[in-house]
Protein backbone atom coordinates (compact mmCIF):
# COMPACT_ATOMS: atom_id res chain seq x y z
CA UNK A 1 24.35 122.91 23.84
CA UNK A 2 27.59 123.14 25.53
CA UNK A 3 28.53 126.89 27.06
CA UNK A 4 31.35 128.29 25.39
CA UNK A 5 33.32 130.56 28.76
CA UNK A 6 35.25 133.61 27.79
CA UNK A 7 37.32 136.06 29.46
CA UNK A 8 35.19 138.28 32.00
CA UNK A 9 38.21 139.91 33.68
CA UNK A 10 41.50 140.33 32.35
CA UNK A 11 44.30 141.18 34.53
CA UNK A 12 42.40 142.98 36.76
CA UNK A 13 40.16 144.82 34.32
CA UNK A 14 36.47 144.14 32.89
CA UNK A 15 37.51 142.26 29.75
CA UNK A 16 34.50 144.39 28.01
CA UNK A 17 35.61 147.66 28.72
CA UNK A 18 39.30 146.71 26.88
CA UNK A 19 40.02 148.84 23.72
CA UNK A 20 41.43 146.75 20.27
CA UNK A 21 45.31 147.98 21.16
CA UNK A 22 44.46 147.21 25.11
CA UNK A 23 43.73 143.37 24.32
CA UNK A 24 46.19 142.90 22.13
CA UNK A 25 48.29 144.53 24.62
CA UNK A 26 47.26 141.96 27.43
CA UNK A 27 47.47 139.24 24.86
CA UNK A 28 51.03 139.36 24.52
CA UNK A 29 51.44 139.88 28.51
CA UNK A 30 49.50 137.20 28.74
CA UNK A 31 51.97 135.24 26.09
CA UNK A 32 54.75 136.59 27.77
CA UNK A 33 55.89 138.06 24.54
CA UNK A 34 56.17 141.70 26.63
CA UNK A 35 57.31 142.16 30.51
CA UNK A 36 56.40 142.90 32.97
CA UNK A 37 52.91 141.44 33.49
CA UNK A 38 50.86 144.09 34.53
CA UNK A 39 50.19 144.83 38.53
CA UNK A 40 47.61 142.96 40.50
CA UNK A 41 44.58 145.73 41.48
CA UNK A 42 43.17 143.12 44.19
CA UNK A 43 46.23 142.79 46.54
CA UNK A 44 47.79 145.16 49.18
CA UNK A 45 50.71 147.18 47.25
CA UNK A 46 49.47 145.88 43.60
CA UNK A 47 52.34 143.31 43.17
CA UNK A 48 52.58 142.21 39.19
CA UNK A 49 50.35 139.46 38.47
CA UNK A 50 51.45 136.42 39.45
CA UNK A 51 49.29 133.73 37.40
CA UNK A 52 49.94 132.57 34.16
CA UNK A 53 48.14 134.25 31.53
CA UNK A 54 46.13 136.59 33.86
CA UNK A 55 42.68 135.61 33.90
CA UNK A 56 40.84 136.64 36.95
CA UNK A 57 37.44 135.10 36.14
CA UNK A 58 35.40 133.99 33.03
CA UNK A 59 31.93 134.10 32.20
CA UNK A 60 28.93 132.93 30.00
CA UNK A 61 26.94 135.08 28.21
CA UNK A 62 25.35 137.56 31.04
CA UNK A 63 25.74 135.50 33.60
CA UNK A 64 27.64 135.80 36.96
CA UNK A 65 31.67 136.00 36.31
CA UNK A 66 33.40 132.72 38.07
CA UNK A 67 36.44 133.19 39.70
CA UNK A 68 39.54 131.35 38.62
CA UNK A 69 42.12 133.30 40.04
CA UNK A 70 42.31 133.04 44.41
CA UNK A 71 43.52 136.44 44.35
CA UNK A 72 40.60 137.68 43.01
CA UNK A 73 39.25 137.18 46.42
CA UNK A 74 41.53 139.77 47.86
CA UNK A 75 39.81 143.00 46.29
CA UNK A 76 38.91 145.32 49.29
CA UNK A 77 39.83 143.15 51.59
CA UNK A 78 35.94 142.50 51.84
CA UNK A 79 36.78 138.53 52.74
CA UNK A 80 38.91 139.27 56.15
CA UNK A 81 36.34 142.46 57.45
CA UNK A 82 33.50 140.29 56.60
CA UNK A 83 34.51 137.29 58.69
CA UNK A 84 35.67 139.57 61.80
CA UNK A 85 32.03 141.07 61.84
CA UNK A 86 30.56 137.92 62.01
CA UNK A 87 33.06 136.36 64.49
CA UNK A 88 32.91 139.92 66.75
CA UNK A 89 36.67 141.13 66.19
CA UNK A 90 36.83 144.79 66.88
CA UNK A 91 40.42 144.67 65.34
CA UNK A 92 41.38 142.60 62.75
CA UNK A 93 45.17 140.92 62.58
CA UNK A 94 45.99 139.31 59.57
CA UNK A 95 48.54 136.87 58.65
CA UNK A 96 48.64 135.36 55.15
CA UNK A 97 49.82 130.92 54.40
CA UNK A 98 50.54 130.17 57.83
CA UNK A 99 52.45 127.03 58.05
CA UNK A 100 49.65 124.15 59.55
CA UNK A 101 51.45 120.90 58.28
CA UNK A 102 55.29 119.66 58.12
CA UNK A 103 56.66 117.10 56.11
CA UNK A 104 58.42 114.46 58.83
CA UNK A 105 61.24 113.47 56.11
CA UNK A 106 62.20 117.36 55.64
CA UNK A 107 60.61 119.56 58.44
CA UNK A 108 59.66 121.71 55.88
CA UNK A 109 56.00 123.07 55.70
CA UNK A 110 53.77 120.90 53.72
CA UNK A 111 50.78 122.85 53.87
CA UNK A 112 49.10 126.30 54.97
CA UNK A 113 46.35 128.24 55.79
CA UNK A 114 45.56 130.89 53.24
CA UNK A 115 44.87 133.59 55.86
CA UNK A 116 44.52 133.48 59.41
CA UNK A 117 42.29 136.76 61.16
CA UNK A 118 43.23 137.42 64.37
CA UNK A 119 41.52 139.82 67.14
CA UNK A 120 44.95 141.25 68.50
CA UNK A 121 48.94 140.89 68.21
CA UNK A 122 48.79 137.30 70.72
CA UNK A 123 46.44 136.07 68.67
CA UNK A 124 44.37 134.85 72.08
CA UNK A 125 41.20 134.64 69.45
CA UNK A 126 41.76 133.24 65.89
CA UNK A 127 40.36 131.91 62.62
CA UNK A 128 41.96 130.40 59.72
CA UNK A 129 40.43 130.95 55.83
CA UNK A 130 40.92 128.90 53.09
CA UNK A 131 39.48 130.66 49.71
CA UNK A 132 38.86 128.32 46.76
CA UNK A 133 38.90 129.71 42.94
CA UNK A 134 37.12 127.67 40.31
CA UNK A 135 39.34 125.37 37.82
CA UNK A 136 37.85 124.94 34.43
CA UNK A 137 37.72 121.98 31.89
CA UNK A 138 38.54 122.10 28.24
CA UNK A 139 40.90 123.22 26.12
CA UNK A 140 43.35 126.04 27.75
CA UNK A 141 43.86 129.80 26.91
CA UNK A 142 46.49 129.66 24.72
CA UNK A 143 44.79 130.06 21.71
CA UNK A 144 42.41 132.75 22.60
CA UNK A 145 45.31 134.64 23.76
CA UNK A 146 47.11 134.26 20.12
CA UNK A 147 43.51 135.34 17.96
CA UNK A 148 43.30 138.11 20.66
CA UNK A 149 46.89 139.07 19.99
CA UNK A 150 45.87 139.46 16.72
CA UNK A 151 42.45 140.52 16.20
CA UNK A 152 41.65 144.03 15.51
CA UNK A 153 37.47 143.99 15.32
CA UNK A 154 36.09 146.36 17.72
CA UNK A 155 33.79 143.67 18.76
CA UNK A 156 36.29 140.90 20.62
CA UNK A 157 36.03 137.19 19.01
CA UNK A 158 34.40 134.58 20.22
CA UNK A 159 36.12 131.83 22.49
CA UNK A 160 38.23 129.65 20.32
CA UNK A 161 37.39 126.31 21.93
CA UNK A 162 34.52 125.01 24.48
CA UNK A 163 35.83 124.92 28.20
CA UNK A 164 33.28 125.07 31.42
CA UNK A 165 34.34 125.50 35.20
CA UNK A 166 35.08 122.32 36.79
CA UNK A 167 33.00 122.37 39.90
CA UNK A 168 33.88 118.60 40.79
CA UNK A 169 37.67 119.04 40.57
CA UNK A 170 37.36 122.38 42.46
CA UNK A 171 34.96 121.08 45.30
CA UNK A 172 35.52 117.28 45.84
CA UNK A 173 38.96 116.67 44.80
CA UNK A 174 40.58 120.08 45.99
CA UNK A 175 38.56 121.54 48.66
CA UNK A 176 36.80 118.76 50.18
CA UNK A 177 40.06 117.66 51.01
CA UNK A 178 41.25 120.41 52.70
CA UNK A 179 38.77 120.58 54.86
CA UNK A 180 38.95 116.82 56.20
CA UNK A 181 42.32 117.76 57.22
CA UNK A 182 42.30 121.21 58.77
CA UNK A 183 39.05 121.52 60.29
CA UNK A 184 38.89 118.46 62.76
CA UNK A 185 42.17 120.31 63.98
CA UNK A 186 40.61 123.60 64.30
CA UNK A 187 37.96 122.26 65.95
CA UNK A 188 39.77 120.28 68.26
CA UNK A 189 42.28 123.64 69.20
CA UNK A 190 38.63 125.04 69.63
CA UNK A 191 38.20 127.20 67.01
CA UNK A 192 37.02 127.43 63.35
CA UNK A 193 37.72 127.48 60.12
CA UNK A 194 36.29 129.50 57.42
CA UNK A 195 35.93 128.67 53.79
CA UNK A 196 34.85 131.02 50.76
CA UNK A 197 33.73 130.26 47.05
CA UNK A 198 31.93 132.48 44.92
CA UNK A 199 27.99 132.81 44.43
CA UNK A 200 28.56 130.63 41.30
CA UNK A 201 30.60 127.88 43.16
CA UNK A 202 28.34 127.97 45.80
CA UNK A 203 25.35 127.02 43.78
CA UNK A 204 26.91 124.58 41.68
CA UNK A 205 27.34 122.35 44.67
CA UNK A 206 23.81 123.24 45.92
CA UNK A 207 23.70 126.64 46.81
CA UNK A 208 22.08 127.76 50.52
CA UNK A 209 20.33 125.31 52.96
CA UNK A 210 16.95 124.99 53.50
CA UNK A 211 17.01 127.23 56.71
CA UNK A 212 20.79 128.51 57.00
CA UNK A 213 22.43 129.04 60.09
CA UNK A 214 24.15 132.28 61.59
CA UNK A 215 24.83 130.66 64.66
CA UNK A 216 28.75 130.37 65.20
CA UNK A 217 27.70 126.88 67.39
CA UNK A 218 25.91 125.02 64.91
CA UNK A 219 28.57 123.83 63.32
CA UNK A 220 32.06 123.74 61.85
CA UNK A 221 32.60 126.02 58.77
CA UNK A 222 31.79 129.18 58.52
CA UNK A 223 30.76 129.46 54.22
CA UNK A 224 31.34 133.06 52.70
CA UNK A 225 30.09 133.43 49.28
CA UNK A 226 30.88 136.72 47.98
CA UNK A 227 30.02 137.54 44.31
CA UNK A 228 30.78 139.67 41.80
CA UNK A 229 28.58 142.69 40.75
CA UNK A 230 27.59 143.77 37.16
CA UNK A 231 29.91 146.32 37.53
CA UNK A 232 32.81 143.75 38.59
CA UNK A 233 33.21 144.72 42.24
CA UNK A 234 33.46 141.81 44.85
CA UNK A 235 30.60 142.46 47.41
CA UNK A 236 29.13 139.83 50.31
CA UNK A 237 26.37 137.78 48.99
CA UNK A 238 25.40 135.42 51.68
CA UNK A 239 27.03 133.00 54.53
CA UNK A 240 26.31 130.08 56.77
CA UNK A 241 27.15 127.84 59.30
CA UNK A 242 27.49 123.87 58.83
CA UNK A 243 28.95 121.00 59.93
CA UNK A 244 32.28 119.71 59.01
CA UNK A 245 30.37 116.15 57.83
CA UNK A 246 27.32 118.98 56.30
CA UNK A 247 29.91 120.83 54.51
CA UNK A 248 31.87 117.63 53.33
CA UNK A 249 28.43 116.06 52.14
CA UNK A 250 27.75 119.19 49.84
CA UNK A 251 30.91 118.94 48.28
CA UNK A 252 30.59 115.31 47.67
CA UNK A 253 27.10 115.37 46.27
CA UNK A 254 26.91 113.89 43.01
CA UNK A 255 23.91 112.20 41.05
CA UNK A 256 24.19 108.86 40.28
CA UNK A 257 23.01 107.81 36.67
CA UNK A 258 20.82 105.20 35.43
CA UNK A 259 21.69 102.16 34.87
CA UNK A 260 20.78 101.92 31.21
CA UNK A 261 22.45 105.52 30.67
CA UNK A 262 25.71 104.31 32.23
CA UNK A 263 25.71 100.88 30.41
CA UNK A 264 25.21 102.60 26.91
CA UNK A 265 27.77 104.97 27.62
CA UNK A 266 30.13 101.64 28.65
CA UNK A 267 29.14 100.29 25.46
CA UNK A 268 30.15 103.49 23.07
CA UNK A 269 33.77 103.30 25.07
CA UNK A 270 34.71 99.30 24.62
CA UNK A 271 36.98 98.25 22.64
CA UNK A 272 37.71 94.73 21.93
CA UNK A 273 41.40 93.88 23.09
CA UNK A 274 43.10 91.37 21.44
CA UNK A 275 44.67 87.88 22.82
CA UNK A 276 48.15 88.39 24.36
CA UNK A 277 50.60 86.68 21.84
């Protein structure tokens, strides 16, 4: 049976814990039938929510929330003190998309570095972070957001329509990518470059080594996996060192089917064309 995600946190707030007049509240934010959206509680100064429809995570049944929005990641700031412990900062210097790429027809930047940590003002020691939320499949929001708007059962409705994170969109085609380009550079300007996915992410493209590394030398990319608690506070769950080519080679792992399970599925999709003219 496919798993039907719902909302797990709602702009900002533990989607369970919403009264009937505080989702329908959200659901028109959320349909941008009432301004402003509400502020962001994970970012420095609470700016208003920036991402369309607010949904910070979703979740299935009693499992871990995934994260779907990046600045989700920000709560605490647990991500940049977390990384300067295990690098050794004393003091931590941050400094948030830092231009890396330029686009040779423009000179514009092309592409950036979520968040750079830094142990002082010259930045003589440095390490950039790229943080990757989870994309989902299926049908969008947009409906839940209308019955929501609606509904006034003290229990919330169920999801309107099946949808699932997308772990191969998220991993292969968006991170993997990102880290083919920036960390041969950061390794070649002799430093590193630090990537973090929650618990759930993390699994899905299979989860911890064998015998994980905490050894800044044996490899690459430094891995933070954070999670989120029952009580929907982002804490640090585990890390590890790899290999750019380790790293790539988890994101890229994918099982191939059988032969007679591919060619049945071929089968079920063909349709006959017919004859030009």
């Amino acid at each position: 049976m496919t798993t039907r995600y719902a909302i797990a946190e709602w702009f900002g707030r533990p989607f369970e814990h919403l009264s009937v007049t505080e989702r329908q509240d959200l659901a028109r934010r959320a349909l941008q039938q009432l301004e402003p959206a509400p502020p962001c509680p994970f970012q420095r100064d609470n700016p208003v929510c920036s991402k369309r429809g607010g949904v910070c995570s979703i979740r299935a049944d009693d499992k871990t929330p995934v994260i779907t929005c990046p600045r989700r990641f920000n709560e605490g700031d647990v991500l940049p003190s977390w990384l300067a412990r295990i690098v050794g900062f004393r003091d931590v210097y941050l400094a948030s998309e830092v231009p890396f790429m330029r686009s040779p027809s423009t000179g514009r930047a092309a592409g950036r570095v979520d968040l750079v940590i830094a142990c002082d003002e010259a930045a003589s020691s440095w390490f950039g972070l790229e943080i990757q939320a989870v994309y989902f499949s299926g049908t969008g929001m947009q409906a839940d957001f209308e019955m929501l708007r609606d509904n006034a059962d003290e229990q919330p409705p169920d999801p309107t329509a099946l949808r699932r994170p997308d772990w191969r969109s998220s991993s292969a085609k968006r991170l993997m990518p990102q880290l083919q380009v920036k960390g041969p550079t950061l390794r070649r300007w002799g430093t590193k470059l630090a990537v973090a996915v929650d618990r759930p992410f993390f699994d899905a493209v299979g989860g911890p080594s064998d015998a994980p590394s905490n050894d800044l030398n044996d490899g690459d990319i430094v891995w933070l996996v954070p999670r989120i608690t029952d009580n929907y506070r982002l804490v640090e769950d585990h890390w590890e060192v790899l290999s750019l080519e380790e790293a790539s080679n988890k994101l890229l792992a994918a099982e191939t089917v059988k032969r007679a399970e591919f060619e049945q599925s071929l089968r079920d999709k063909l349709n006959q064309q017919r004859p030009p003219g």
